[in-house]
Protein backbone atom coordinates (compact mmCIF):
# COMPACT_ATOMS: atom_id res chain seq x y z
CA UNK A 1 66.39 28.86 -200.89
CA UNK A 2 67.57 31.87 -202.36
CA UNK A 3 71.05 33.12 -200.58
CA UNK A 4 71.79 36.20 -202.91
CA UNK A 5 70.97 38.65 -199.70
CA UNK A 6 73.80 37.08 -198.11
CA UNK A 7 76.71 37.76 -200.31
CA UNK A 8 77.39 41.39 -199.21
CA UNK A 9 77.30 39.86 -195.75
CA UNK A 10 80.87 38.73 -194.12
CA UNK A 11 81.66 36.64 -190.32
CA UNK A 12 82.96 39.28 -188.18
CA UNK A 13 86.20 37.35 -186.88
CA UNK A 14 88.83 38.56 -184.51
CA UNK A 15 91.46 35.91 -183.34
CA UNK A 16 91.21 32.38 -185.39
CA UNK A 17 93.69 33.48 -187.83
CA UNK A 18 94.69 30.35 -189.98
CA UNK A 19 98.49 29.47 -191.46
CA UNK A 20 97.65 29.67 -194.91
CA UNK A 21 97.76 33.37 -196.98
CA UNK A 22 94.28 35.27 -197.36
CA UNK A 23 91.95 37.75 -197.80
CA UNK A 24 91.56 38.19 -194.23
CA UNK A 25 93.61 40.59 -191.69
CA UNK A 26 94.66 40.81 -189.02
CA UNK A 27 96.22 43.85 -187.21
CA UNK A 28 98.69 43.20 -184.70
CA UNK A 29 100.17 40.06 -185.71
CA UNK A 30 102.48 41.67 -188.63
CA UNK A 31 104.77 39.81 -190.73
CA UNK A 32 107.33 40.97 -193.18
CA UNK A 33 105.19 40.84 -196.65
CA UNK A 34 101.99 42.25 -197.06
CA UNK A 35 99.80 44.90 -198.35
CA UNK A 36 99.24 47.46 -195.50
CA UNK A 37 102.39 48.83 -193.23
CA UNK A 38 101.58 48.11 -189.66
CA UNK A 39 105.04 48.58 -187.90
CA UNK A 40 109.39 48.42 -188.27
CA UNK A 41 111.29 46.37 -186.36
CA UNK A 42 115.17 46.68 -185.82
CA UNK A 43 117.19 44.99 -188.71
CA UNK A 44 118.76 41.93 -186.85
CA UNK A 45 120.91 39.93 -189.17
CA UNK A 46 118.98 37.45 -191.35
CA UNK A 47 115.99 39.60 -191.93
CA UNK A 48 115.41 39.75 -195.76
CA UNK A 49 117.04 43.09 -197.02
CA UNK A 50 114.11 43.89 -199.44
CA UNK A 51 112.01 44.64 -196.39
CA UNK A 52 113.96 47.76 -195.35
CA UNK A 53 112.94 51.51 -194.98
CA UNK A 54 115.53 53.09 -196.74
CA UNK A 55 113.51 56.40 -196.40
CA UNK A 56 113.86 55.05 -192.69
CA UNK A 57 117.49 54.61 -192.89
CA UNK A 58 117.82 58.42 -194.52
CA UNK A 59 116.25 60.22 -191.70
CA UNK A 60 116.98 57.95 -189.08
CA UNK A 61 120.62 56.86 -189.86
CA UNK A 62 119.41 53.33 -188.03
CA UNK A 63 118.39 50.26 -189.78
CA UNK A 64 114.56 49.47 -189.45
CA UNK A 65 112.25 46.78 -191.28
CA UNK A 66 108.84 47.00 -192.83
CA UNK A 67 106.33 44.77 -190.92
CA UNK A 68 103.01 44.38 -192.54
CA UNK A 69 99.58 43.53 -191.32
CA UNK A 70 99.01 39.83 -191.68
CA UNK A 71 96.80 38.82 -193.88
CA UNK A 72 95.46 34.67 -193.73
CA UNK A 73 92.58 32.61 -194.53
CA UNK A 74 90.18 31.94 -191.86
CA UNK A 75 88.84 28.70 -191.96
CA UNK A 76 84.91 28.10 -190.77
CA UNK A 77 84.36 25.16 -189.17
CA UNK A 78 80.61 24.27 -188.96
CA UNK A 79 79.47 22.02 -186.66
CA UNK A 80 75.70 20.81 -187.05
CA UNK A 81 74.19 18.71 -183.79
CA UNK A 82 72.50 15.93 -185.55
CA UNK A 83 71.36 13.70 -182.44
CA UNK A 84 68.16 12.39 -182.08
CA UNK A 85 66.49 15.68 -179.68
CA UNK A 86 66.95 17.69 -182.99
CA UNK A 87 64.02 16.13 -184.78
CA UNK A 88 61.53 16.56 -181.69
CA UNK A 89 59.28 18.16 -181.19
CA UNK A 90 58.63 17.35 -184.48
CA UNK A 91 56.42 20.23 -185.80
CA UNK A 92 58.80 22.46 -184.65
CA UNK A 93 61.73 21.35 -187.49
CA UNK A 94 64.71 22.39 -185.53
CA UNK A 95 66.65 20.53 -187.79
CA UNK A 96 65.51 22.14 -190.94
CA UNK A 97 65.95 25.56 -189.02
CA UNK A 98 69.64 24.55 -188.24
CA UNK A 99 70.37 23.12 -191.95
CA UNK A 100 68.90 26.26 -193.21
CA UNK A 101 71.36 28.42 -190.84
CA UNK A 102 74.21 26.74 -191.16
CA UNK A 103 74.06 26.71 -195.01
CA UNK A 104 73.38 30.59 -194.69
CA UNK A 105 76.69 30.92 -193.25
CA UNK A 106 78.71 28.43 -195.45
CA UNK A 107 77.10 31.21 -198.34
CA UNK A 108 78.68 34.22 -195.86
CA UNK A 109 82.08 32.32 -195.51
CA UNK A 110 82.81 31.14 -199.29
CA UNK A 111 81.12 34.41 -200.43
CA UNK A 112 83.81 36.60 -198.50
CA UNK A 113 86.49 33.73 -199.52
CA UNK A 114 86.87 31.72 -196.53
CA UNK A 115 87.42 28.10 -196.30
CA UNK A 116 84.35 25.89 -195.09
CA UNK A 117 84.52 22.32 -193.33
CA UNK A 118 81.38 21.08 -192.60
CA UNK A 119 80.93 18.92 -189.87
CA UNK A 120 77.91 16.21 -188.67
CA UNK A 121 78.26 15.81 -184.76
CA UNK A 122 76.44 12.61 -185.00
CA UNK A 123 74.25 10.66 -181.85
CA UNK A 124 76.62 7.44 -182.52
CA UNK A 125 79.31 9.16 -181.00
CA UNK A 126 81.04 9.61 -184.44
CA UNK A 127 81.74 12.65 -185.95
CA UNK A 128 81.05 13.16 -190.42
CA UNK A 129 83.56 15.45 -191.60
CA UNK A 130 83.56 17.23 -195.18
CA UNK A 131 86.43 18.50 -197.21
CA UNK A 132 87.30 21.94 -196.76
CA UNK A 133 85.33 24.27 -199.06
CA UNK A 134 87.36 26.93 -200.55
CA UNK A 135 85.77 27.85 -203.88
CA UNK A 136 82.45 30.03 -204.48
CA UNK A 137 80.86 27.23 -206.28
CA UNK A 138 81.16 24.65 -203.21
CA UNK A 139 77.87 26.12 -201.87
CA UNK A 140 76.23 23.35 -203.80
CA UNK A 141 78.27 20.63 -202.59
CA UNK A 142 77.19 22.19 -198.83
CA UNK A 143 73.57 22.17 -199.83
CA UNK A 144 73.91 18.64 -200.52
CA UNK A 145 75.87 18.05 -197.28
CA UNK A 146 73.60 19.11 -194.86
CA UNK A 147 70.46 17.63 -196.78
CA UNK A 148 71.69 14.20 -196.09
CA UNK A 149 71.93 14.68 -192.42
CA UNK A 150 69.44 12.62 -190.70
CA UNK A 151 69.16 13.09 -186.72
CA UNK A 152 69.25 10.17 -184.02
CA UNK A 153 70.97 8.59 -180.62
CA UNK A 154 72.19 10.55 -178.29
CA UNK A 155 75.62 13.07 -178.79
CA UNK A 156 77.56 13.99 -175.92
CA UNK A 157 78.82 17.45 -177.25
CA UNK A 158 81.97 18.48 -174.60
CA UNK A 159 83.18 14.52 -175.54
CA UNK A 160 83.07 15.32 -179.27
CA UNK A 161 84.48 19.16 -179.90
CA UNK A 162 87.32 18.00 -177.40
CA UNK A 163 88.48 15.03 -180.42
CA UNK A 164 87.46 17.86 -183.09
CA UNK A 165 89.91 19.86 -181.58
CA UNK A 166 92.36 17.23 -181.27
CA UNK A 167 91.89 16.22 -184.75
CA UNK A 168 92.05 20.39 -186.19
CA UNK A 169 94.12 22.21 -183.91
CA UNK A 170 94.72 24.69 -186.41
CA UNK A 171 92.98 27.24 -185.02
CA UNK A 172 89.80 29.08 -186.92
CA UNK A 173 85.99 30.05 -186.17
CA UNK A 174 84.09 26.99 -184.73
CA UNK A 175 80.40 27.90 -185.35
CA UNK A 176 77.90 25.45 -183.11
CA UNK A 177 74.67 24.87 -184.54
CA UNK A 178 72.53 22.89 -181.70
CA UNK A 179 69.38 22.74 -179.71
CA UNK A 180 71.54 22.27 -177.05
CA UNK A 181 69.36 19.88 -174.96
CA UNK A 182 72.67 18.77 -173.02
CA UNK A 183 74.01 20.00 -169.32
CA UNK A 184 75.53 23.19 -169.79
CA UNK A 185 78.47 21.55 -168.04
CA UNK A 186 78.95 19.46 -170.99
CA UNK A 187 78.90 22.67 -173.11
CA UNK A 188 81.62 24.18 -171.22
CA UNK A 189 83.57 21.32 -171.25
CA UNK A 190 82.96 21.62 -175.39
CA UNK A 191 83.74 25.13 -175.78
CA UNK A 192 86.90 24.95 -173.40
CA UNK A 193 88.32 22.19 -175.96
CA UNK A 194 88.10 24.74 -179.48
CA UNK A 195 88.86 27.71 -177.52
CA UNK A 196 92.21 26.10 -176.34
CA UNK A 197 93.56 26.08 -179.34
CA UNK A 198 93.01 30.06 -180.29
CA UNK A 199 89.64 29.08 -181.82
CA UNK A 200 86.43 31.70 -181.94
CA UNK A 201 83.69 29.94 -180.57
CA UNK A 202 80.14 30.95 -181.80
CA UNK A 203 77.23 28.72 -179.85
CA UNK A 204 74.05 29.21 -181.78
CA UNK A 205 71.41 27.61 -179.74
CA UNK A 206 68.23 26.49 -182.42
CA UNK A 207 65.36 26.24 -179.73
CA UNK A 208 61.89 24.49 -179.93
CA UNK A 209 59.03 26.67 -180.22
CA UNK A 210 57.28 23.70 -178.14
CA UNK A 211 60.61 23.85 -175.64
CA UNK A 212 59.74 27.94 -175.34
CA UNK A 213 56.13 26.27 -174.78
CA UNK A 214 55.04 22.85 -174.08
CA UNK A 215 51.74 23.53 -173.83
CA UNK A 216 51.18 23.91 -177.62
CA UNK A 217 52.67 20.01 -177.60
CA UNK A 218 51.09 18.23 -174.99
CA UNK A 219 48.38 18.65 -172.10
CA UNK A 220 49.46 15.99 -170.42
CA UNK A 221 50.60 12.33 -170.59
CA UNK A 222 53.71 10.18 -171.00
CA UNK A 223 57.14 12.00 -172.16
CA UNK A 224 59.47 9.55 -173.75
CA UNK A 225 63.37 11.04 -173.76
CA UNK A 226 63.94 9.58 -177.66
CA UNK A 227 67.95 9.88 -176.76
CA UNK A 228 67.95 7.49 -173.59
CA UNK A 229 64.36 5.85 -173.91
CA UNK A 230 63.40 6.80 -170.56
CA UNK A 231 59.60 8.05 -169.64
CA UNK A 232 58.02 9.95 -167.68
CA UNK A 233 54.57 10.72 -166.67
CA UNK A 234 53.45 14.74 -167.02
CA UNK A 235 50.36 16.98 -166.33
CA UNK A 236 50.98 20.67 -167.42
CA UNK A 237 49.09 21.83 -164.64
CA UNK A 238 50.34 25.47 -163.83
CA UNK A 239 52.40 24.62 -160.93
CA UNK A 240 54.33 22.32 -164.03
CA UNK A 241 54.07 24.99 -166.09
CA UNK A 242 55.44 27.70 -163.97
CA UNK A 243 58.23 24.96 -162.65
CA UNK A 244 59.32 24.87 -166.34
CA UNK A 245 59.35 27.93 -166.85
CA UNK A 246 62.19 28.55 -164.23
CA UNK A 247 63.82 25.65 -165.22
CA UNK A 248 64.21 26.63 -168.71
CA UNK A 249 65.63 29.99 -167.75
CA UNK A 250 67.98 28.46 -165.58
CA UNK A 251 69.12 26.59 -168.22
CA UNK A 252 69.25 29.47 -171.29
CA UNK A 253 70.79 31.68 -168.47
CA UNK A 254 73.66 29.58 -167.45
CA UNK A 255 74.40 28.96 -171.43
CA UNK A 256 74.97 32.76 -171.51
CA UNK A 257 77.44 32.74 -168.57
CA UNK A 258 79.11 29.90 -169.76
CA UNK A 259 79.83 31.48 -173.21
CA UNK A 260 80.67 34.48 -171.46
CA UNK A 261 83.19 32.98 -169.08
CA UNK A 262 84.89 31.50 -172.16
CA UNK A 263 84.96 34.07 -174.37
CA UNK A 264 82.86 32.35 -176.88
CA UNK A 265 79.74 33.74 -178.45
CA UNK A 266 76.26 32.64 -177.30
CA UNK A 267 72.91 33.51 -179.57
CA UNK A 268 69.41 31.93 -180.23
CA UNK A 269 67.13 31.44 -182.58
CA UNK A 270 63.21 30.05 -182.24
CA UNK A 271 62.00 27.48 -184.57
CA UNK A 272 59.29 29.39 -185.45
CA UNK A 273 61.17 32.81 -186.27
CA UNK A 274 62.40 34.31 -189.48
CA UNK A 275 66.18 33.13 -190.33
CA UNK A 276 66.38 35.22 -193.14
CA UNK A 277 65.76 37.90 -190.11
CA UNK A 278 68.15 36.40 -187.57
CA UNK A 279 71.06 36.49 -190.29
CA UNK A 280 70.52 40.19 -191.81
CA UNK A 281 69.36 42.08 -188.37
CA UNK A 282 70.08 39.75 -185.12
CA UNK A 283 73.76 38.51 -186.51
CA UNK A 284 74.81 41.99 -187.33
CA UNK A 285 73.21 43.69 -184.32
CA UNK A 286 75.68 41.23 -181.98
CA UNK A 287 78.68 42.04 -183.90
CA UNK A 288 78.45 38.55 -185.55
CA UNK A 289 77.67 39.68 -189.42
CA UNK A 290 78.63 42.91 -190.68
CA UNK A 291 78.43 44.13 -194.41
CA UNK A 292 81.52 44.13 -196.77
């Protein structure tokens, strides 16, 4: 997969500022060494005396400090859904969609000098974490990352982004990458959890083509859920059809309000659409991606 396209590209992140020093910055939040001037402050004993406006102190006869914009690394943390609903409906590759995006945006972050941790929300109930990613060249060791994820049982996502955010307070950009076949309760409860601790929150939701429309799957016969085991019986007459239908709207709407309630960032992305496409015109049209 060629990812050259994507190194002009950079995550469009407003809060999540991280401890460590970077290329990032972030107005507002100045601290006494830095590149660009954002403010003074009054000299209170104990500030540093190399910080002071003297041209300040000529025109002003008062004592006033240089505050700077801060400037920290922002640390990515990718987290990839790998339960068992991710490899069904199995022509539609959801997982390969969501290996292929989340890769993408481990290019984005290293590219533009972020850190990267890479994380496997696993069906056992365990979570796979990777080292952070700081160098250019870790893009490989991604690649190789996300290739050996294999999906299966059943992941309850609020249960495990609350311990991820009890394990990384440290606050950053939590990217979601998930079919999110869950009760958008349990997605609140997950996005409350990151976003507690000063986190950005981006949800992006990799649907089914054969979730958008069952019909290309099945005419009828016996679903099997492959995360709990239990069947049912189905005929897609047009009564089922048209039930669906409002069901699944339900369902994409209320992820919507929920992200918007939160202040996180809710997106999708078919199975069957371009993600070369998503990245360099939907990303950038929400604010998401911008160029550097």
């Amino acid at each position: 997969m060629n990812l050259d396209h994507l190194r002009r590209l950079t995550l469009h992140v407003r809060r999540g500022m991280g401890d460590r020093p970077g290329d990032r910055r972030f107005p507002g939040r100045p601290q006494p060494a830095g590149i660009e001037l954002e403010a003074h402050s009054d000299y209170v004993p104990g500030d540093d005396l190399r910080h002071l406006d003297w041209n300040a102190v000529g025109r002003l006869d008062t004592l006033l400090v240089r505050r700077f914009t801060a400037e920290r690394e922002v640390l990515v943390h990718l987290l990839l859904d790998a339960s068992a609903s991710m490899a069904v409906p199995a022509r539609d590759g959801k997982l390969a969609v969501a290996r292929e995006l989340a890769l993408s945006l481990a290019c984005v972050a290293l590219a533009a000098n972020d850190a990267v941790r890479i994380t496997v929300l696993s069906g056992d109930g365990a979570a796979r974490v990777s080292p952070v990613l700081r160098a250019r060249g870790s893009l490989g060791r991604a690649a190789e990352l996300l290739a050996a994820v294999v999906p299966g049982g059943r992941l309850g996502l609020g249960a495990a982004l609350e311990a991820y955010a009890r394990e990384h307070p440290r606050p950053g950009l939590a990217i979601v990458v998930s079919d999110l076949m869950m009760e958008p309760a349990d997605v609140e409860r997950g996005v409350q959890a990151p976003r507690a601790r000063r986190y950005e929150v981006l949800l992006l939701h990799v649907i089914g083509a054969g979730e958008l429309d069952p019909g290309r799957e099945l005419a009828g016969g016996v679903l099997a859920d492959v995360e709990t085991g239990a069947t049912h019986a189905v005929a897609l007459t047009p009564a089922v059809r048209a039930c669906y239908a409002e069901l699944l709207a339900a369902h994409l709407g209320a992820l919507e309000a929920l992200a918007e309630r939160n202040r996180a960032v809710y997106t999708r992305l078919a199975s069957d659409a371009s993600v070369h496409d998503f990245l360099t015109l939907e990303l950038p049209r929400r604010g998401i991606l911008r160029r550097r």
